[in-house]
C-alpha atoms as a PDB file:
ATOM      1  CA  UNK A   1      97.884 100.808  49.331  1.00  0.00           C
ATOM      2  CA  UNK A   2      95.264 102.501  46.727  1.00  0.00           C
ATOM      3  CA  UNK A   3      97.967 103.788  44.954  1.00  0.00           C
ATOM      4  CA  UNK A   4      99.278 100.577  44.329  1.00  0.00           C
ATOM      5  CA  UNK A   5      96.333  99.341  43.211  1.00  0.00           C
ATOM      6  CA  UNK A   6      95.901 102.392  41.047  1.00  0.00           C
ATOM      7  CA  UNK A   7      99.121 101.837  39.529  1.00  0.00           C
ATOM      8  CA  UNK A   8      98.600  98.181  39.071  1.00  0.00           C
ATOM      9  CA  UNK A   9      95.488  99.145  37.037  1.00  0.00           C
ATOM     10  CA  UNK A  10      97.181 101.575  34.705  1.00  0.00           C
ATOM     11  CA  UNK A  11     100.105  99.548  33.819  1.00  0.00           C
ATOM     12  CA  UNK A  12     102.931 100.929  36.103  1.00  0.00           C
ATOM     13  CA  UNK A  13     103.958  97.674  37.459  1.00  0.00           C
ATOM     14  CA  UNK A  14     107.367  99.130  38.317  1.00  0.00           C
ATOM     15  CA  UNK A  15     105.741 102.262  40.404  1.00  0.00           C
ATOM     16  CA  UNK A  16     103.449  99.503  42.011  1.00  0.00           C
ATOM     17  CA  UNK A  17     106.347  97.354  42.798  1.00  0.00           C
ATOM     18  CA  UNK A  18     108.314 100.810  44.200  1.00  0.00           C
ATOM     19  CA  UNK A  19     105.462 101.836  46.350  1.00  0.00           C
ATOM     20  CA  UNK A  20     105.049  98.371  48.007  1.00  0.00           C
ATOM     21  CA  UNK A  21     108.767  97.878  48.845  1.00  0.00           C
ATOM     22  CA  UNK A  22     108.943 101.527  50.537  1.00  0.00           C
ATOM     23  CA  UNK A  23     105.666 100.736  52.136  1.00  0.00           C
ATOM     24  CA  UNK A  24     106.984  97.314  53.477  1.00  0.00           C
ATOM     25  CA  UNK A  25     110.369  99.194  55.117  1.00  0.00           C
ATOM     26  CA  UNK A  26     108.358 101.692  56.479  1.00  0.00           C
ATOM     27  CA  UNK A  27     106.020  99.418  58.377  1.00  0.00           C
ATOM     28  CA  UNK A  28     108.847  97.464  59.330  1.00  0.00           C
ATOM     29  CA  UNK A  29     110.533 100.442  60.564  1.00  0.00           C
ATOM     30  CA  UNK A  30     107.659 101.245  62.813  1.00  0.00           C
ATOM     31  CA  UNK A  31     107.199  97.795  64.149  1.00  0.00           C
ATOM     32  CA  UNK A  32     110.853  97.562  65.526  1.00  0.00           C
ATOM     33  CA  UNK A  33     110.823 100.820  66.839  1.00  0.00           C
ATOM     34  CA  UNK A  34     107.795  99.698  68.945  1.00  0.00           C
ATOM     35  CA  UNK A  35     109.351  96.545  69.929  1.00  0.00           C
ATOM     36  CA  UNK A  36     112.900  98.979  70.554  1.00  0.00           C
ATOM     37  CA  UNK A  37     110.828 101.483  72.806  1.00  0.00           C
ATOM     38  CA  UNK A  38     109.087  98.477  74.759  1.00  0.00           C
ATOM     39  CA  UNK A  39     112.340  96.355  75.594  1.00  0.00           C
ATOM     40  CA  UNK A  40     113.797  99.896  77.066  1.00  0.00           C
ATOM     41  CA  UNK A  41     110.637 100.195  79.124  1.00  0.00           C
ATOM     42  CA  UNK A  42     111.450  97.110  80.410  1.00  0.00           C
ATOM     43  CA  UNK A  43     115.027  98.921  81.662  1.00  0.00           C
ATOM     44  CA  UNK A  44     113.045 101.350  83.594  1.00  0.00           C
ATOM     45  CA  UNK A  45     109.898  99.880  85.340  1.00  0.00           C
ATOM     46  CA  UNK A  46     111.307  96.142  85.042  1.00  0.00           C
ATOM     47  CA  UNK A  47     110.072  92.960  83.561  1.00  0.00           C
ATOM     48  CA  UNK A  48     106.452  93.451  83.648  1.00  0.00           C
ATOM     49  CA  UNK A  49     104.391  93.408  80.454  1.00  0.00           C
ATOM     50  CA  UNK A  50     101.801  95.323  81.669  1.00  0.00           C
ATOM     51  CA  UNK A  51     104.209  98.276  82.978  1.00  0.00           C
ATOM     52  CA  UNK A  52     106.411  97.793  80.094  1.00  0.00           C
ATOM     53  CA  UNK A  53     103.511  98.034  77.396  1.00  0.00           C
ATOM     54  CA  UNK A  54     101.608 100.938  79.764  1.00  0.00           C
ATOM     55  CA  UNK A  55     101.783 104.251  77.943  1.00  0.00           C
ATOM     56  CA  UNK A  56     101.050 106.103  80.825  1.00  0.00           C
ATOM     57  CA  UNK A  57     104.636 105.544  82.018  1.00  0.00           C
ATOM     58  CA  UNK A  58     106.276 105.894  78.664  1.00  0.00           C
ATOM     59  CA  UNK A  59     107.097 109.139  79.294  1.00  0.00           C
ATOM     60  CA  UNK A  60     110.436 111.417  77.931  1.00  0.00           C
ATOM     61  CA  UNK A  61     111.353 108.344  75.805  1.00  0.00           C
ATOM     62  CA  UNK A  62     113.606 110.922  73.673  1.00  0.00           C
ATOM     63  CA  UNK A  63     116.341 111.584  76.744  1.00  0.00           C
ATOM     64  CA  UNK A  64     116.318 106.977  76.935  1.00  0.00           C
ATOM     65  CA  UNK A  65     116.230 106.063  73.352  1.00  0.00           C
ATOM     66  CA  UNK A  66     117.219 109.315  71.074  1.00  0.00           C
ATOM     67  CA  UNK A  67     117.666 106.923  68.291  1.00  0.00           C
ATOM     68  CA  UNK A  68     114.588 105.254  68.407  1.00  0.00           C
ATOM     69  CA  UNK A  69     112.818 108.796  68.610  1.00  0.00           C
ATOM     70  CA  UNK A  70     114.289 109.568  65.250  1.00  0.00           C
ATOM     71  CA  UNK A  71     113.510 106.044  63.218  1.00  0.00           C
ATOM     72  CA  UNK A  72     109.734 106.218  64.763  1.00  0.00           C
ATOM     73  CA  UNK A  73     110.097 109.829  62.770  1.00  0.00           C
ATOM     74  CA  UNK A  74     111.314 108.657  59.681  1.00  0.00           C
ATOM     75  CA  UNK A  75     108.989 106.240  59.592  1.00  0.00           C
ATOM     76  CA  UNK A  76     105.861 107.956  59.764  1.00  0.00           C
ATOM     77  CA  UNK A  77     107.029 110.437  57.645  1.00  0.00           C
ATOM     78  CA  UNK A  78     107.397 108.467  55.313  1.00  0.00           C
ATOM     79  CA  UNK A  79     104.315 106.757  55.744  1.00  0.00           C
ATOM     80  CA  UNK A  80     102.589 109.939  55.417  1.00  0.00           C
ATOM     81  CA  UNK A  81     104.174 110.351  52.038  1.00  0.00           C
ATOM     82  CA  UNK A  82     105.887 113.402  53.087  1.00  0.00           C
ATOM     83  CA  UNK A  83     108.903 114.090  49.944  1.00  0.00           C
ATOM     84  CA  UNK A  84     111.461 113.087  50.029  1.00  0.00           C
ATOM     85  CA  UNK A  85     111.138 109.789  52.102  1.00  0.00           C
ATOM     86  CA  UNK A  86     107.694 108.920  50.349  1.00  0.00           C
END
């Protein structure tokens, strides 16, 4: 978020702009893949927020949600600002 401030102060309001929007999808990518990873926990230990939300049991979640494995990967990738999802 600096260098959206940083970009804000030189002018580049349409770099700023870019750089929010991209940070906003990545968060949001993260977020549901939480939420994703915790409603298949719920699958495998049962309806029980504090085995659900345990990370102890979470476990080889890439054999139960492959899927979910690679959008937590995007997204911190990008996040990271690795090219070319930054």
């Amino acid at each position: 978020l600096g260098y959206m401030m940083l970009a804000l102060g030189m002018g580049s309001y349409r770099a700023a702009l870019f750089h929010l929007i991209t940070h906003a999808y990545s968060k949001a990518l993260l977020f549901l893949g939480s939420g994703s990873i915790i409603h298949s926990m719920e699958n495998l230990v049962g309806y029980s927020p504090d085995k659900s939300q345990n990370m102890v049991l979470m476990g080889g979640l890439t054999k139960h949600v492959p899927i979910t494995k690679t959008a937590f990967l995007i997204g911190t990738l990008s996040l990271c600002g690795i090219p070319p999802l930054a």
